[in-house]
Each structure stands twice: as C-alpha cells, then as structure tokens.
PDB file of N, CA and C in Angstrom:
ATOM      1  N   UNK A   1      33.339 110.520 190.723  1.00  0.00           N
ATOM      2  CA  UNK A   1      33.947 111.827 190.703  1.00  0.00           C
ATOM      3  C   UNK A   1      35.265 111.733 189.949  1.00  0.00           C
ATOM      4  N   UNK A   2      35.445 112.822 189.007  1.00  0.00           N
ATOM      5  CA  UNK A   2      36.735 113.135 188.439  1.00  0.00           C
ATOM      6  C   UNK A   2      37.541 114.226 189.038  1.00  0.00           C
ATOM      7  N   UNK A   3      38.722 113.697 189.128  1.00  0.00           N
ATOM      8  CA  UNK A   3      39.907 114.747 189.866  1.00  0.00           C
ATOM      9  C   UNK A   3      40.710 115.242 188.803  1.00  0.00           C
ATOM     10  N   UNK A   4      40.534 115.790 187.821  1.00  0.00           N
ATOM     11  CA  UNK A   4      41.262 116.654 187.059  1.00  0.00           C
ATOM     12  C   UNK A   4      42.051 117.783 187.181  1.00  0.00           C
ATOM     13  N   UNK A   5      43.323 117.707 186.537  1.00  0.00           N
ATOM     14  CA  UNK A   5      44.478 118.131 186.718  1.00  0.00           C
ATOM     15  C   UNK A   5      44.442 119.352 185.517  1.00  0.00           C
ATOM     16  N   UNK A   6      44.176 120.392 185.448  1.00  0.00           N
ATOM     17  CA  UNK A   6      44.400 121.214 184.458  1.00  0.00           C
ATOM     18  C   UNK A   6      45.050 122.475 184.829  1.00  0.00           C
ATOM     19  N   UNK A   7      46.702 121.974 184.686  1.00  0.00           N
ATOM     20  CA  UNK A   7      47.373 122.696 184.253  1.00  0.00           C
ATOM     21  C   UNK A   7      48.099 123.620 182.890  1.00  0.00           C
ATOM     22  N   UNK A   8      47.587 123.106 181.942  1.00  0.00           N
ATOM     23  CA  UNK A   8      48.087 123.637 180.761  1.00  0.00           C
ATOM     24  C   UNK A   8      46.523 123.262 179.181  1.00  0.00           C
ATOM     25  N   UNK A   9      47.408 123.898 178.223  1.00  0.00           N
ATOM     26  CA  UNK A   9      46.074 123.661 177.284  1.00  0.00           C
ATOM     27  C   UNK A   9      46.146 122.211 176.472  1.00  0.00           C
ATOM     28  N   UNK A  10      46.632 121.264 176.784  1.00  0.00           N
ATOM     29  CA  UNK A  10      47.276 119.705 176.546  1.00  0.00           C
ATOM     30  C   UNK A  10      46.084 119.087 177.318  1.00  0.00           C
ATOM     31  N   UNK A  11      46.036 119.466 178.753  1.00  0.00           N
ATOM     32  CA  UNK A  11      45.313 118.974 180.182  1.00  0.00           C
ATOM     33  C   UNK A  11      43.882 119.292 179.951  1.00  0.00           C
ATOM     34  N   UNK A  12      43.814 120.691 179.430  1.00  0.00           N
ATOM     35  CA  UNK A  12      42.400 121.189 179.293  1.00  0.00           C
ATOM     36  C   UNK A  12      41.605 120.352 178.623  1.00  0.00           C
ATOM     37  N   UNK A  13      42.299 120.126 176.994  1.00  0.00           N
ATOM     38  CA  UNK A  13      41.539 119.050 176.293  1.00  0.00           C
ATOM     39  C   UNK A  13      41.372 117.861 176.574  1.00  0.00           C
ATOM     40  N   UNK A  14      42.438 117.326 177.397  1.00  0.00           N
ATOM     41  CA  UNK A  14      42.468 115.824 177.853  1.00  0.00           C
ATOM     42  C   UNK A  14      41.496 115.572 178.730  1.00  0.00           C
ATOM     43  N   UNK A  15      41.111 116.864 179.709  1.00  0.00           N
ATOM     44  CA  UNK A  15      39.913 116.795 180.744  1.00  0.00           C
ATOM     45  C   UNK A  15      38.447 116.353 179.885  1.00  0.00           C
ATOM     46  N   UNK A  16      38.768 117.440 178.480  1.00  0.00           N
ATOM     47  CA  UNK A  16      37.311 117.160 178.476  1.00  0.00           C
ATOM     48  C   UNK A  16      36.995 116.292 177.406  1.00  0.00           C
ATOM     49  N   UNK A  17      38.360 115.069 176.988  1.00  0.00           N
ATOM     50  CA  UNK A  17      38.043 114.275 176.289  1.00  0.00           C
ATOM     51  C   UNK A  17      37.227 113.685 177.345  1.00  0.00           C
ATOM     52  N   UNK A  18      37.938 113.467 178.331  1.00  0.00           N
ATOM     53  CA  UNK A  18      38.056 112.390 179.595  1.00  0.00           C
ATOM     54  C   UNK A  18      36.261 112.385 180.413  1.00  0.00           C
ATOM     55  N   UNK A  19      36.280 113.940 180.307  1.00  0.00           N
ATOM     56  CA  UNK A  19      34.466 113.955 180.404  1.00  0.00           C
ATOM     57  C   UNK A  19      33.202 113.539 179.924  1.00  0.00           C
ATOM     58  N   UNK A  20      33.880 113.884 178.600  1.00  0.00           N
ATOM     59  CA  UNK A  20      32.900 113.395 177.124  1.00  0.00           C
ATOM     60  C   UNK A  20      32.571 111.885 177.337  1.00  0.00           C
ATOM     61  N   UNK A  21      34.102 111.426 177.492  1.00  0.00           N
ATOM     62  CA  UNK A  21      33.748 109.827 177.248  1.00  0.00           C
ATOM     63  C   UNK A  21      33.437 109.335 178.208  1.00  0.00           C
ATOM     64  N   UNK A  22      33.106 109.507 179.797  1.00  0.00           N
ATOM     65  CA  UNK A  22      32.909 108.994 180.658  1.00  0.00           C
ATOM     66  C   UNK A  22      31.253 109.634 180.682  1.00  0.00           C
ATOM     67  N   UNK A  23      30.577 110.743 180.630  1.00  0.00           N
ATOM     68  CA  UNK A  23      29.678 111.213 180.353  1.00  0.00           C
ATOM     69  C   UNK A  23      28.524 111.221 179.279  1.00  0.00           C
ATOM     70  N   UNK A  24      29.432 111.115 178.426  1.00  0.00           N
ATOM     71  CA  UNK A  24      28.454 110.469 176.870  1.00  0.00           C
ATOM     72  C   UNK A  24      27.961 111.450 176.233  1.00  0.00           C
ATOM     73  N   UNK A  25      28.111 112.727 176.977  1.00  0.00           N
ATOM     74  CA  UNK A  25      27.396 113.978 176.082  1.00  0.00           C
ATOM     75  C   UNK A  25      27.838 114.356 175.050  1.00  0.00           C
ATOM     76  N   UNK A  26      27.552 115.356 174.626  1.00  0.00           N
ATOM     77  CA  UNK A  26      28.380 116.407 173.499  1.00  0.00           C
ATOM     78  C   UNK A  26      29.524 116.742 173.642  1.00  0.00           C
ATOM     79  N   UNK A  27      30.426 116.852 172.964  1.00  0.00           N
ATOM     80  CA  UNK A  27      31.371 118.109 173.129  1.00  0.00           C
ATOM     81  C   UNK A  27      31.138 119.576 173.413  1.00  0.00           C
ATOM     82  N   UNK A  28      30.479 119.850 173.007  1.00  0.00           N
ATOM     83  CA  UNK A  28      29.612 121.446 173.530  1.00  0.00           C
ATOM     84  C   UNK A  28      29.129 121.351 174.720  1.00  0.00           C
ATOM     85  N   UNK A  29      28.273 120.129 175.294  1.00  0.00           N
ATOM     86  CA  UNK A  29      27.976 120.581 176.555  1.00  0.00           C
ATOM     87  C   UNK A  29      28.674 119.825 177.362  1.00  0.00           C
ATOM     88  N   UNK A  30      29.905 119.347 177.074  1.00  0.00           N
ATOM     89  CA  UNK A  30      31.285 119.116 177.955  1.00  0.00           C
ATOM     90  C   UNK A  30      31.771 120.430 178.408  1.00  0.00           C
ATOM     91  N   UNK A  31      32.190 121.066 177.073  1.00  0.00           N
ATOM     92  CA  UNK A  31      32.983 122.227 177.391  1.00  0.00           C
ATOM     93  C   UNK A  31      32.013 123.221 178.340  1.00  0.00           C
ATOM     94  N   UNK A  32      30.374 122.756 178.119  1.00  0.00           N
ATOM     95  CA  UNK A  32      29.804 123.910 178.894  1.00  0.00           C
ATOM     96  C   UNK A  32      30.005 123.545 180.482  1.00  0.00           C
ATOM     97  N   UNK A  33      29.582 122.545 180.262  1.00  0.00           N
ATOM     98  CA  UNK A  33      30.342 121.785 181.953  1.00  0.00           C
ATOM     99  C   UNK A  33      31.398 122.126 182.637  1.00  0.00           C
ATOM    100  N   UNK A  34      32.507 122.188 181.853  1.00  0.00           N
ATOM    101  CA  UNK A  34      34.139 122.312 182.837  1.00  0.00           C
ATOM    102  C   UNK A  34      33.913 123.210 182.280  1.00  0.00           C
ATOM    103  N   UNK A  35      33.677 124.531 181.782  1.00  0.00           N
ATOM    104  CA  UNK A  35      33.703 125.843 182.131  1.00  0.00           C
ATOM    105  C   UNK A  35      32.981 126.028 183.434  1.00  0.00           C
ATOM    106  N   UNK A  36      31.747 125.913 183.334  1.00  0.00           N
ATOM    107  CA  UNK A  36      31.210 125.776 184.665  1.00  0.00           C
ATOM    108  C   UNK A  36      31.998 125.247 186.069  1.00  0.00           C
ATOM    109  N   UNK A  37      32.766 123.897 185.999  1.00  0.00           N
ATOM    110  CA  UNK A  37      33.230 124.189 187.307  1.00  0.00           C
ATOM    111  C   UNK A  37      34.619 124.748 187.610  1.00  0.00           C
ATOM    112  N   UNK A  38      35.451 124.984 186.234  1.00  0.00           N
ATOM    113  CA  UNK A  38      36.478 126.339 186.262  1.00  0.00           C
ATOM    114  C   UNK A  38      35.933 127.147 186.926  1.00  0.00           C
ATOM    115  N   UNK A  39      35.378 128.127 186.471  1.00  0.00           N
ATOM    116  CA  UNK A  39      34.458 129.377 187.044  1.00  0.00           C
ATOM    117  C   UNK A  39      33.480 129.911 188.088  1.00  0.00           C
ATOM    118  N   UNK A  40      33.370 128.196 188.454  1.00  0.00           N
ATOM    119  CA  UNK A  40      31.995 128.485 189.656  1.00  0.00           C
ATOM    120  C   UNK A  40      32.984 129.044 190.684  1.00  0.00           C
ATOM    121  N   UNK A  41      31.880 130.209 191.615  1.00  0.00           N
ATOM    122  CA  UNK A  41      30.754 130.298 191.599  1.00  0.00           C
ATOM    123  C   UNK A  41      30.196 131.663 190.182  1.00  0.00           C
ATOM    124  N   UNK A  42      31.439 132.081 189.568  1.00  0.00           N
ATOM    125  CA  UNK A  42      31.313 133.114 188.585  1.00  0.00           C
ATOM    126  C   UNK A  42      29.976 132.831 187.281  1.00  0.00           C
ATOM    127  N   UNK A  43      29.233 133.178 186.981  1.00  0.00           N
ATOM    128  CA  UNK A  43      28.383 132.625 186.043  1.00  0.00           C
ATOM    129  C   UNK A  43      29.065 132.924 184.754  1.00  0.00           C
ATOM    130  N   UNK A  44      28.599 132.008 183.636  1.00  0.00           N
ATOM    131  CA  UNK A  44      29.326 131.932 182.485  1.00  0.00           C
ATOM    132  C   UNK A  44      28.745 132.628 181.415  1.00  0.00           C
ATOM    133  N   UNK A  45      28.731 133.869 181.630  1.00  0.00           N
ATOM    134  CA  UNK A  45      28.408 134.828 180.426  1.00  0.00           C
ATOM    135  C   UNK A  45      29.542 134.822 179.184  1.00  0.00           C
ATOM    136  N   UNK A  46      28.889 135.120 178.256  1.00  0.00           N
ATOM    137  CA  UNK A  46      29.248 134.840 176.727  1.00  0.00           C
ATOM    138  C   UNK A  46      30.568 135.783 176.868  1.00  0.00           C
ATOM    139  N   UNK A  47      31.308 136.754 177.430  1.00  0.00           N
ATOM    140  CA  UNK A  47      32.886 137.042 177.615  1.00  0.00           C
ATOM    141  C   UNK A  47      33.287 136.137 178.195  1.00  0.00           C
ATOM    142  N   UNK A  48      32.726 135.542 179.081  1.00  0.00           N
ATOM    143  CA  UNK A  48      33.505 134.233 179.914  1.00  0.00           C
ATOM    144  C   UNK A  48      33.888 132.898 179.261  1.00  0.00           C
ATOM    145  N   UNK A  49      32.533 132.534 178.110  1.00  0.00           N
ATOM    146  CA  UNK A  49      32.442 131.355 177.485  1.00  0.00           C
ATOM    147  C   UNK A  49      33.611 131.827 176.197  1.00  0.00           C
ATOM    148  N   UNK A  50      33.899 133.202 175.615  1.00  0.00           N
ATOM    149  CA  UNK A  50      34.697 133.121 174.500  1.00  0.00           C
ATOM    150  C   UNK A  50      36.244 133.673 174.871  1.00  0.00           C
ATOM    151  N   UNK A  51      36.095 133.558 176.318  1.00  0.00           N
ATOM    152  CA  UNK A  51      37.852 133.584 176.324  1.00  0.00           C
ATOM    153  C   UNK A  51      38.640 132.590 175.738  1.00  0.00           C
ATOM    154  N   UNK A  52      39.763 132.837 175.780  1.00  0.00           N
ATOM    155  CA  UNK A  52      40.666 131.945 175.027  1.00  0.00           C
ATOM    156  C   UNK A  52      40.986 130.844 176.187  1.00  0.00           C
ATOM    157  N   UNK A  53      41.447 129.457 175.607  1.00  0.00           N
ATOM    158  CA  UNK A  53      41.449 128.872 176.754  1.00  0.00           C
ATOM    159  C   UNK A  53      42.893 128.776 177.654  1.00  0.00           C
ATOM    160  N   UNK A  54      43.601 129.466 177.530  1.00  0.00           N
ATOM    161  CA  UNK A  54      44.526 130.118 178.074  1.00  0.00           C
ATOM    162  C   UNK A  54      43.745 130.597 179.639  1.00  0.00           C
ATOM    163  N   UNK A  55      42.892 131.356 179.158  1.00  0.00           N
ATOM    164  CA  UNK A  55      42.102 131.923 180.386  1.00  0.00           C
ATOM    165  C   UNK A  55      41.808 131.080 181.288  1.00  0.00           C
ATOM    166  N   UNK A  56      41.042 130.019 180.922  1.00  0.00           N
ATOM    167  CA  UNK A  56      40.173 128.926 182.078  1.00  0.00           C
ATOM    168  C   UNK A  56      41.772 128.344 181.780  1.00  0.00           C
ATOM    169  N   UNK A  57      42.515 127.889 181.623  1.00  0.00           N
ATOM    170  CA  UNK A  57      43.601 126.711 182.099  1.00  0.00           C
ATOM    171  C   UNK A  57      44.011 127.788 183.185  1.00  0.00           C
ATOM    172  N   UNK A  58      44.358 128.730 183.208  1.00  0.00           N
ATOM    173  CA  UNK A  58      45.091 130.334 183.912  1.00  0.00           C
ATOM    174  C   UNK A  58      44.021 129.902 185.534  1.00  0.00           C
ATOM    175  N   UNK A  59      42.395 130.009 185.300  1.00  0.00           N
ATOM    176  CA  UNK A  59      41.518 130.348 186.417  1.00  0.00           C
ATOM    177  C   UNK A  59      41.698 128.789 187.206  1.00  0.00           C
ATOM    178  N   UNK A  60      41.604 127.878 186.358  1.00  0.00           N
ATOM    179  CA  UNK A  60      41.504 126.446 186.904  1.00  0.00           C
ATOM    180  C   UNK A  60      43.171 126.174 187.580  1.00  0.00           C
ATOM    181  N   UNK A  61      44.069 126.155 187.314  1.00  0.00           N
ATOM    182  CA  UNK A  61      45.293 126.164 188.023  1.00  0.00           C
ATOM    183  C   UNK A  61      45.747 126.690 189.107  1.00  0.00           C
ATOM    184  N   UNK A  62      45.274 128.205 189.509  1.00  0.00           N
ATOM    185  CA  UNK A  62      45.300 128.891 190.171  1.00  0.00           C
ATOM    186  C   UNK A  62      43.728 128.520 191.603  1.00  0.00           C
ATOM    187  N   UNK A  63      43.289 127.713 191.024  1.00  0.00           N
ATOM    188  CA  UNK A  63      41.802 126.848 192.356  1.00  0.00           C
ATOM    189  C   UNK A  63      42.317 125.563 192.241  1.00  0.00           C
ATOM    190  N   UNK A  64      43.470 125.127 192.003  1.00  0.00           N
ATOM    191  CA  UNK A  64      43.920 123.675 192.299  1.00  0.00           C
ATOM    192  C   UNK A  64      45.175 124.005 193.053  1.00  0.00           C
ATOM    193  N   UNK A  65      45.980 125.063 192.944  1.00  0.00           N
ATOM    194  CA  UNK A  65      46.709 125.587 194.075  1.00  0.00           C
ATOM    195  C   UNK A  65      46.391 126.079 194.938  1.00  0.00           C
ATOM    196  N   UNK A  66      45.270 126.395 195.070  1.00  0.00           N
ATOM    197  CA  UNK A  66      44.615 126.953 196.273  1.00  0.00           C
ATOM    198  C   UNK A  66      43.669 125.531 197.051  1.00  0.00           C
ATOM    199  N   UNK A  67      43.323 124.392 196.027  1.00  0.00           N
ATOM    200  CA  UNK A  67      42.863 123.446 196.416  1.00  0.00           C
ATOM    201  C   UNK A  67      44.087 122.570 197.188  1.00  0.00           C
ATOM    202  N   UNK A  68      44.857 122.647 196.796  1.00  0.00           N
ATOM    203  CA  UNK A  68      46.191 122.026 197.189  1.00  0.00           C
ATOM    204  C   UNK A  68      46.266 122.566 198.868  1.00  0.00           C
ATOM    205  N   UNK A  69      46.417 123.520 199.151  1.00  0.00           N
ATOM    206  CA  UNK A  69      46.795 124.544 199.981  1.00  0.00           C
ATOM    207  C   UNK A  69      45.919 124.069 201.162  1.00  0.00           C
ATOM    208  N   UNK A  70      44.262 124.206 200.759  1.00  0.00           N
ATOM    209  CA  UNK A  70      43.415 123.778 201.953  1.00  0.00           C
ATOM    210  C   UNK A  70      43.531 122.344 201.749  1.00  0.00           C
ATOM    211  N   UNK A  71      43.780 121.559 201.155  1.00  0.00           N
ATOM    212  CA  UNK A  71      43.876 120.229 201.566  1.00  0.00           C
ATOM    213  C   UNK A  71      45.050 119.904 202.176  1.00  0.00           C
ATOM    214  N   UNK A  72      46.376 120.541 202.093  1.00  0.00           N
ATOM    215  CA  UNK A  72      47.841 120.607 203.071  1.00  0.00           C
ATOM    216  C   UNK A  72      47.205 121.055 204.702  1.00  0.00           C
ATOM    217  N   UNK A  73      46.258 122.037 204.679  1.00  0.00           N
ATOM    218  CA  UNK A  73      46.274 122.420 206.038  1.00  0.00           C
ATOM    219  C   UNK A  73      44.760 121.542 206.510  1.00  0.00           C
ATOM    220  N   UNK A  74      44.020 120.968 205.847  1.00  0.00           N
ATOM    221  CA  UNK A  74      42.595 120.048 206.267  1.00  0.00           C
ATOM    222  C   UNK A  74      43.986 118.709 206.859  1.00  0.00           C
ATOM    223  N   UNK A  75      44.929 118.203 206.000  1.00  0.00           N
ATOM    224  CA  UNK A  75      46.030 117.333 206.760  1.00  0.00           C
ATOM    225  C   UNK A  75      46.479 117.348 207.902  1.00  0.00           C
ATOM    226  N   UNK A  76      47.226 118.753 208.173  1.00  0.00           N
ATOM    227  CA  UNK A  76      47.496 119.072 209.192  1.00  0.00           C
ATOM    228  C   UNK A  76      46.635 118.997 210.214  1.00  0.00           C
ATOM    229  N   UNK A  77      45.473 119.881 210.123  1.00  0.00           N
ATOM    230  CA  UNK A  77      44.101 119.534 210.833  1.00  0.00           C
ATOM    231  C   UNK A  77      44.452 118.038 211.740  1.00  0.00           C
ATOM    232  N   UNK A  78      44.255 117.374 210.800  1.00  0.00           N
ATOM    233  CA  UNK A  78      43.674 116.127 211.040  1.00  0.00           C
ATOM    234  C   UNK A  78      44.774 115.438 211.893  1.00  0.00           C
ATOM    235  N   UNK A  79      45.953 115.717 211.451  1.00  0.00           N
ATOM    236  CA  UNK A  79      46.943 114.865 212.202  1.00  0.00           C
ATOM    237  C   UNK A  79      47.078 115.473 213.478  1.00  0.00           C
ATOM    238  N   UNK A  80      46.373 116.632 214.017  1.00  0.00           N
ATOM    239  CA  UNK A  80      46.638 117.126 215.147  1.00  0.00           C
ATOM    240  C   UNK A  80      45.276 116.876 216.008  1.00  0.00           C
ATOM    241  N   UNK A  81      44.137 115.948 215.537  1.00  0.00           N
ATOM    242  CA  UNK A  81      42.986 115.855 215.866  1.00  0.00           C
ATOM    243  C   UNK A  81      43.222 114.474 216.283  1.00  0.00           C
ATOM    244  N   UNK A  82      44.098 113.896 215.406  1.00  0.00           N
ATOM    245  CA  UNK A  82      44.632 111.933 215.806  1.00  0.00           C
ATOM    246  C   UNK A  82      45.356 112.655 216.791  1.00  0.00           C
ATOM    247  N   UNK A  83      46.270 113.095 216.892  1.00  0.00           N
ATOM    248  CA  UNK A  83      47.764 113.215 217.852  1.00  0.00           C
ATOM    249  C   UNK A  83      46.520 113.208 218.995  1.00  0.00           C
ATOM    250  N   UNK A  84      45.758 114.545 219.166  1.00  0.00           N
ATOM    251  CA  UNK A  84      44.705 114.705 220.250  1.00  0.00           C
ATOM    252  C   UNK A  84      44.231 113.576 221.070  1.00  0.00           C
ATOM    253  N   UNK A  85      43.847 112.746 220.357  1.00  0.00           N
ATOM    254  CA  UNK A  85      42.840 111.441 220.541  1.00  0.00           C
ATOM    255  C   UNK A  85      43.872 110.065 220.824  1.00  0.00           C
ATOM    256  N   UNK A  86      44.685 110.427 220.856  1.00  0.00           N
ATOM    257  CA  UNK A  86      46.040 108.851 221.044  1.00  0.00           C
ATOM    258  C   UNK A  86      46.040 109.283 222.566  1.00  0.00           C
ATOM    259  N   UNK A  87      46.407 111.085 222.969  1.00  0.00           N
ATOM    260  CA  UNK A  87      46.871 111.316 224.245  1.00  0.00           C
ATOM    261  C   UNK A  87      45.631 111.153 225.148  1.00  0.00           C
ATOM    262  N   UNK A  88      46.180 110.841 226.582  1.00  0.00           N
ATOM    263  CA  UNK A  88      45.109 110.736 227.808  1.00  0.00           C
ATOM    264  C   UNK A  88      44.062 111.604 227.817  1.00  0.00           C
ATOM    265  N   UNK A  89      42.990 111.478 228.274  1.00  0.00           N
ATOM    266  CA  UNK A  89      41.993 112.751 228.691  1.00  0.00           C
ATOM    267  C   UNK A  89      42.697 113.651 229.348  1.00  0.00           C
ATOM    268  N   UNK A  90      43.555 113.116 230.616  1.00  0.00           N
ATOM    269  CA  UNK A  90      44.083 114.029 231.687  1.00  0.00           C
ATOM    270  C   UNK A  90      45.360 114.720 231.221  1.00  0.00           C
ATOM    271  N   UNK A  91      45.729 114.696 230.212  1.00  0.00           N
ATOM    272  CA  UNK A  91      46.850 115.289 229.499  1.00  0.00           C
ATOM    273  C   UNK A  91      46.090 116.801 228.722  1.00  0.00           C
ATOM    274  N   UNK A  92      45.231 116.713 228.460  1.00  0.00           N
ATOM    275  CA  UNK A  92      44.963 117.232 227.504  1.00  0.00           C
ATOM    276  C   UNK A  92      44.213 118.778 228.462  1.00  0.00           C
ATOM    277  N   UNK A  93      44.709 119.690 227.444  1.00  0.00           N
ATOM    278  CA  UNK A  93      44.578 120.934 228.080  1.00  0.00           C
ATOM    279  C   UNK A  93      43.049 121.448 228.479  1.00  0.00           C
ATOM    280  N   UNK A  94      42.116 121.795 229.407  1.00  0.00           N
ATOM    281  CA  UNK A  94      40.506 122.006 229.481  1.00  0.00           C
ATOM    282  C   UNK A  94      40.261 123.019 229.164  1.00  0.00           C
ATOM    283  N   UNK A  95      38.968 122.321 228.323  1.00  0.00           N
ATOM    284  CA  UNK A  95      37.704 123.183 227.535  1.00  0.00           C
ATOM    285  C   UNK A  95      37.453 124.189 228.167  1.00  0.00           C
ATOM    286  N   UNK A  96      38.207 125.953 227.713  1.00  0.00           N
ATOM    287  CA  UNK A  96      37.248 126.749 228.146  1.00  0.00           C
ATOM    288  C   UNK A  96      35.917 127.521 227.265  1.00  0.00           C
ATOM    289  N   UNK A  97      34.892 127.989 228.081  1.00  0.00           N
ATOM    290  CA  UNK A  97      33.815 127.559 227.236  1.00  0.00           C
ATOM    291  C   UNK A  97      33.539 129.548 226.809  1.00  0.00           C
TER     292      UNK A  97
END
C-alpha cells in the first residue's frame, strides 16, 4: 500500500510518478487510477477526467484532512479502549443493555 500525500500540483505528479514506477503501467492508466481513488466513490466521467488538476489536488487534500481527522479520533478511540482494559473489572462502570 501507498500513503500518498497530495497536497499540491508538485505532489500530484510525484504520486503518480511514484505509481507508475512501483506499478509498471502506463502513464494513462496511472493517471486513470489516482483519479479513481481521488474521486471514489464519485465515478469518473469525462468532466471529471478533464478537470484541471488543480481540481483533484483541491478533492484529494480536502479527504486527507478529513482522513487525518478520523484517524485523530480512531486514536483517541483507542487510547480510551487501553485506558479501559489497564483498569479493574470492578472499577469499571456496568453494561446497560
């Protein structure tokens, strides 16, 4: 798995050098690729595929701050699921059902 960072149109291309060469495909069906997971679940109709890439760096930045966001609170989650599990059974407040 690749964790790509595309914030700007520098990043965009660097992603999909970074695809190409780890992937081996085309350049065309790179770019058809990371449009695809910019956009998913949106399907990639031909206004979508000829935006400027301003657009997808714009859509992809804006789902890595939001990826950011649920992975800050999946953290939190978690550290309150350990904290849970360190304390006694008999400490811990009962299951109402």
């Amino acid at each position: 798995m690749l964790d790509l960072c595309i914030a700007n149109s520098k990043l965009f291309w660097r992603a999909l050098a970074t695809l190409q060469r780890f992937s081996g495909q085309s350049k065309a069906r790179c770019i058809e690729s990371l449009l695809q997971v910019i956009h998913f679940p949106q399907w990639l109709l031909d206004d979508v595929r000829a935006a400027p890439i301003s657009c997808h760096v714009q859509v992809a930045h804006e789902k890595e701050k939001l990826l950011q966001y649920v992975r800050l609170l999946e953290a939190s989650s978690l550290a309150k699921v350990r904290s849970a599990a360190r304390k006694p059974l008999e400490t811990l407040p009962p299951v109402v059902p």
